[in-house]
Protein backbone atom coordinates (compact mmCIF):
# COMPACT_ATOMS: atom_id res chain seq x y z
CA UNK A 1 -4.82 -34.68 7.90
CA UNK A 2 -1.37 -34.43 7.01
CA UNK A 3 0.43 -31.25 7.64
CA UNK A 4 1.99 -29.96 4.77
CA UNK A 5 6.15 -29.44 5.31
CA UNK A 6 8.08 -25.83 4.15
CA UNK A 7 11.83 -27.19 3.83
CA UNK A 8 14.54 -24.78 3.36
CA UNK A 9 17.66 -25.93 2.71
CA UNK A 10 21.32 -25.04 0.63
CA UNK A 11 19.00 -25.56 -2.63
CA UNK A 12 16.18 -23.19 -1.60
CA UNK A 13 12.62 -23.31 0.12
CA UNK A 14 10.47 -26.21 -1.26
CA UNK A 15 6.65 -26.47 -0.53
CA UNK A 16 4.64 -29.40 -0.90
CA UNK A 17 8.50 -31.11 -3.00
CA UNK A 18 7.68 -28.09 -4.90
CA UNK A 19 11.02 -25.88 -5.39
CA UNK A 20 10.23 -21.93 -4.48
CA UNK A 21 12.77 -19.23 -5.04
CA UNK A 22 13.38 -17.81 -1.66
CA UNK A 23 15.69 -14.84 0.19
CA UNK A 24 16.82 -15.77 3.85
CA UNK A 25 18.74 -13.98 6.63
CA UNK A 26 21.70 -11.71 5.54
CA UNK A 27 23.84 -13.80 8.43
CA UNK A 28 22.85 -16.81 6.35
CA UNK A 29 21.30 -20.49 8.55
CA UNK A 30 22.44 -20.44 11.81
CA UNK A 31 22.25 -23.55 14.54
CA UNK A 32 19.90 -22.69 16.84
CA UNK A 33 22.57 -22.44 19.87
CA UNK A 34 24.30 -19.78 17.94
CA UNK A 35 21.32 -17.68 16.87
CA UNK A 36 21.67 -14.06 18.62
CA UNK A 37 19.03 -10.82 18.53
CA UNK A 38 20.28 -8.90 15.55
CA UNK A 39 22.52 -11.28 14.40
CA UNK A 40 20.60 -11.14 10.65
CA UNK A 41 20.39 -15.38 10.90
CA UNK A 42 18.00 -17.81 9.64
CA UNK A 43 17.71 -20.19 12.11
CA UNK A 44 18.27 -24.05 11.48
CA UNK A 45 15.85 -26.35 12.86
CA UNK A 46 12.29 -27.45 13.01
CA UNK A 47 9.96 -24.91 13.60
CA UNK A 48 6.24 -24.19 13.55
CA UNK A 49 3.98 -21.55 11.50
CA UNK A 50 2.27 -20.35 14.66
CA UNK A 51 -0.28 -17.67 13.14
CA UNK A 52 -1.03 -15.52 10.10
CA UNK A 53 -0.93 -11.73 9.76
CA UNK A 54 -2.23 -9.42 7.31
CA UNK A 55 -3.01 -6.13 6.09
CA UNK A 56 -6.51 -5.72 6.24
CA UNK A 57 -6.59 -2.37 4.92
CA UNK A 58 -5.15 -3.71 1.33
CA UNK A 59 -6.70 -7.01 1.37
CA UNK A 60 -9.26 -9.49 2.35
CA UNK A 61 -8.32 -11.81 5.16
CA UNK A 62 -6.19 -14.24 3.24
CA UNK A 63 -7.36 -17.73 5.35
CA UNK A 64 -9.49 -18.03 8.60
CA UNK A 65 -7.04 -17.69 11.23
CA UNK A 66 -5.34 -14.72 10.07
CA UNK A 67 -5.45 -11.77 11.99
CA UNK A 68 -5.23 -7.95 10.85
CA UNK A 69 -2.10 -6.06 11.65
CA UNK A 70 -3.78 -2.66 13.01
CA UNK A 71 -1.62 0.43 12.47
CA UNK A 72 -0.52 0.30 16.58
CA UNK A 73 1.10 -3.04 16.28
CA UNK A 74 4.39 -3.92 16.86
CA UNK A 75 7.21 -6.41 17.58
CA UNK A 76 9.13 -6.55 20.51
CA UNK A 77 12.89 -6.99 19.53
CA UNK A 78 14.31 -5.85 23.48
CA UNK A 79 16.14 -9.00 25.04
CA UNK A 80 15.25 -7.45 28.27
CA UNK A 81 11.25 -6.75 27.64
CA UNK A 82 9.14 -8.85 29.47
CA UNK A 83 7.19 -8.61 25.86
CA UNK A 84 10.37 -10.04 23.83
CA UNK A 85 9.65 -11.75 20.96
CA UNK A 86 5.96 -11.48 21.08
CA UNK A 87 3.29 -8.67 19.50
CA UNK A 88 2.97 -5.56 21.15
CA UNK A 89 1.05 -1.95 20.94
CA UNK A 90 1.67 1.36 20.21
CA UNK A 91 3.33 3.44 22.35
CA UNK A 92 5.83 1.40 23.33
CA UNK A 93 9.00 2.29 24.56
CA UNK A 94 11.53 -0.53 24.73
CA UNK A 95 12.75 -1.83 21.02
CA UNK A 96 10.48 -2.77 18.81
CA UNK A 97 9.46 -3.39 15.06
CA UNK A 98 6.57 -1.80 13.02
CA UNK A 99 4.15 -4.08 11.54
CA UNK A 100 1.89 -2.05 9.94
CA UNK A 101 4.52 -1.29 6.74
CA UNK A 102 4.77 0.82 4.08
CA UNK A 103 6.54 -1.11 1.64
CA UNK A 104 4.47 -4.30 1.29
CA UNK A 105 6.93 -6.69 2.73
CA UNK A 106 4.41 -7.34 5.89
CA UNK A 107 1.31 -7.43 3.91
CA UNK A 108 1.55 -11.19 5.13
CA UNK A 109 3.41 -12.64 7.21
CA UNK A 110 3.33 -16.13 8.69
CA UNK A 111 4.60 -16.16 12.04
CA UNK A 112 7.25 -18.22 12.87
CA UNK A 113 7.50 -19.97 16.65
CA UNK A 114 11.49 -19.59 16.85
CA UNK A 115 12.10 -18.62 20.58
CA UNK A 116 8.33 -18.62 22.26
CA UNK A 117 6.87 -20.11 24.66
CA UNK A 118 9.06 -18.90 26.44
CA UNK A 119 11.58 -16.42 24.97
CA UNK A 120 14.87 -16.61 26.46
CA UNK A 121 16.00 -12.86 26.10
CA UNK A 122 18.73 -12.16 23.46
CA UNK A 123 17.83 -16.02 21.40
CA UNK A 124 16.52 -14.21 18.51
CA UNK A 125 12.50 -12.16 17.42
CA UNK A 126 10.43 -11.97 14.91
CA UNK A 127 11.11 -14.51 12.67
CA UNK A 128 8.88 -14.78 9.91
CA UNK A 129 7.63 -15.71 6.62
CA UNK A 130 6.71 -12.99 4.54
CA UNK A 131 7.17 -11.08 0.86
CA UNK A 132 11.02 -10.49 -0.46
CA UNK A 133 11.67 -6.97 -1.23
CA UNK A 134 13.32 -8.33 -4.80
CA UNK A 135 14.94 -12.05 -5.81
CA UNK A 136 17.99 -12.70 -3.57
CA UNK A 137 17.90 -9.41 -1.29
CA UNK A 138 18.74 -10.65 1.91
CA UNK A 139 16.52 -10.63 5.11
CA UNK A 140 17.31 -9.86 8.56
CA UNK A 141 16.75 -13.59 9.81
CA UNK A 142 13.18 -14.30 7.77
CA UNK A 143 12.46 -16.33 5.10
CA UNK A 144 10.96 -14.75 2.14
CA UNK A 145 9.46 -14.87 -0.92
CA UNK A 146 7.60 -13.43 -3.92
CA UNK A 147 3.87 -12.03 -3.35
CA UNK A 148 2.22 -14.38 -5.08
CA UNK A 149 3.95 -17.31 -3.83
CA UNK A 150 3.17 -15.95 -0.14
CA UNK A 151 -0.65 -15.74 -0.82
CA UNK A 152 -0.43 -19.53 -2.47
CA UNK A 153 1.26 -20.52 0.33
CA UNK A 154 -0.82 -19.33 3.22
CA UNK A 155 -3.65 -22.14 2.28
CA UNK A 156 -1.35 -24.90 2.37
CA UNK A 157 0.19 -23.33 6.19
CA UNK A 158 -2.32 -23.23 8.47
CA UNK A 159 -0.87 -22.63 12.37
CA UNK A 160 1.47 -26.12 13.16
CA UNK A 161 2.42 -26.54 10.26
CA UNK A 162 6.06 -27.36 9.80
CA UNK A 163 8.73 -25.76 8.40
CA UNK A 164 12.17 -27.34 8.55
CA UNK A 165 15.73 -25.27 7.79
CA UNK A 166 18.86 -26.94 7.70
CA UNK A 167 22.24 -24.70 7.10
């Protein structure tokens, strides 16, 4: 089976040729040698969708290999963390990002495998796919889009499928 490609480029996100409105990192596509934590950057390259999350307490799991973001889940964001760039559980002290949100945008989110496997410390976390909080509002690094593009989406992405940005 042929794996299905997400492209992003200057005109937007396309799935399957398909165009798709899309918001990306406030810092705008960054090469991957310049991509910093915190640095609000998309970055360029090919990448992998390397797992599914989801809110299992406001929907059904979306596909087979998702798994439920429980309200203890985190992000690891700290360059120095053993843990960077990788999910983590409540309480946890170094830097982190909530999962478990209350505005939607997380309600889910394909993972992204920018800078795993292994992390170098300061490369870049928690890039993702996930829900825009409105058309054009910028993200800090992720791609996103609208709701109901996300949940059309997540059929056609299982884990390895690849998703391409170019600045």
């Amino acid at each position: 089976m042929i794996r299905p490609v997400l492209e992003l480029d200057a005109s937007g996100l396309r799935v399957l040729g398909r165009r798709v409105p899309c918001s990306i990192g406030r810092g705008g596509v960054v090469a991957a040698s310049n991509k910093a934590e915190g640095d609000g950057a998309t970055p360029a390259g090919s990448h992998r969708i390397a797992g599914l999350l989801y809110r299992a307490d406001r929907m059904a799991a979306p596909a087979p290999w998702a798994r439920a973001i429980g309200p203890r889940d985190l992000w690891s964001d700290a360059p120095g963390d053993p843990a960077y760039n990788s999910m983590v559980t409540a309480p946890y002290a170094p830097s982190h990002e909530r999962l478990r949100r209350a505005d939607g945008l997380y309600d889910i989110v394909m993972v992204v495998d920018w800078n795993m496997d292994p992390a170098i410390p300061g490369a870049g976390s928690a890039i993702f796919v996930h829900a825009w909080r409105r058309p054009g509002y910028p993200t800090e690094g992720c791609i996103a889009v609208a709701p109901a593009m996300l949940r059309r989406m997540v059929p056609l992405c299982p884990p390895g499928t690849l998703l391409r940005v170019r600045g």
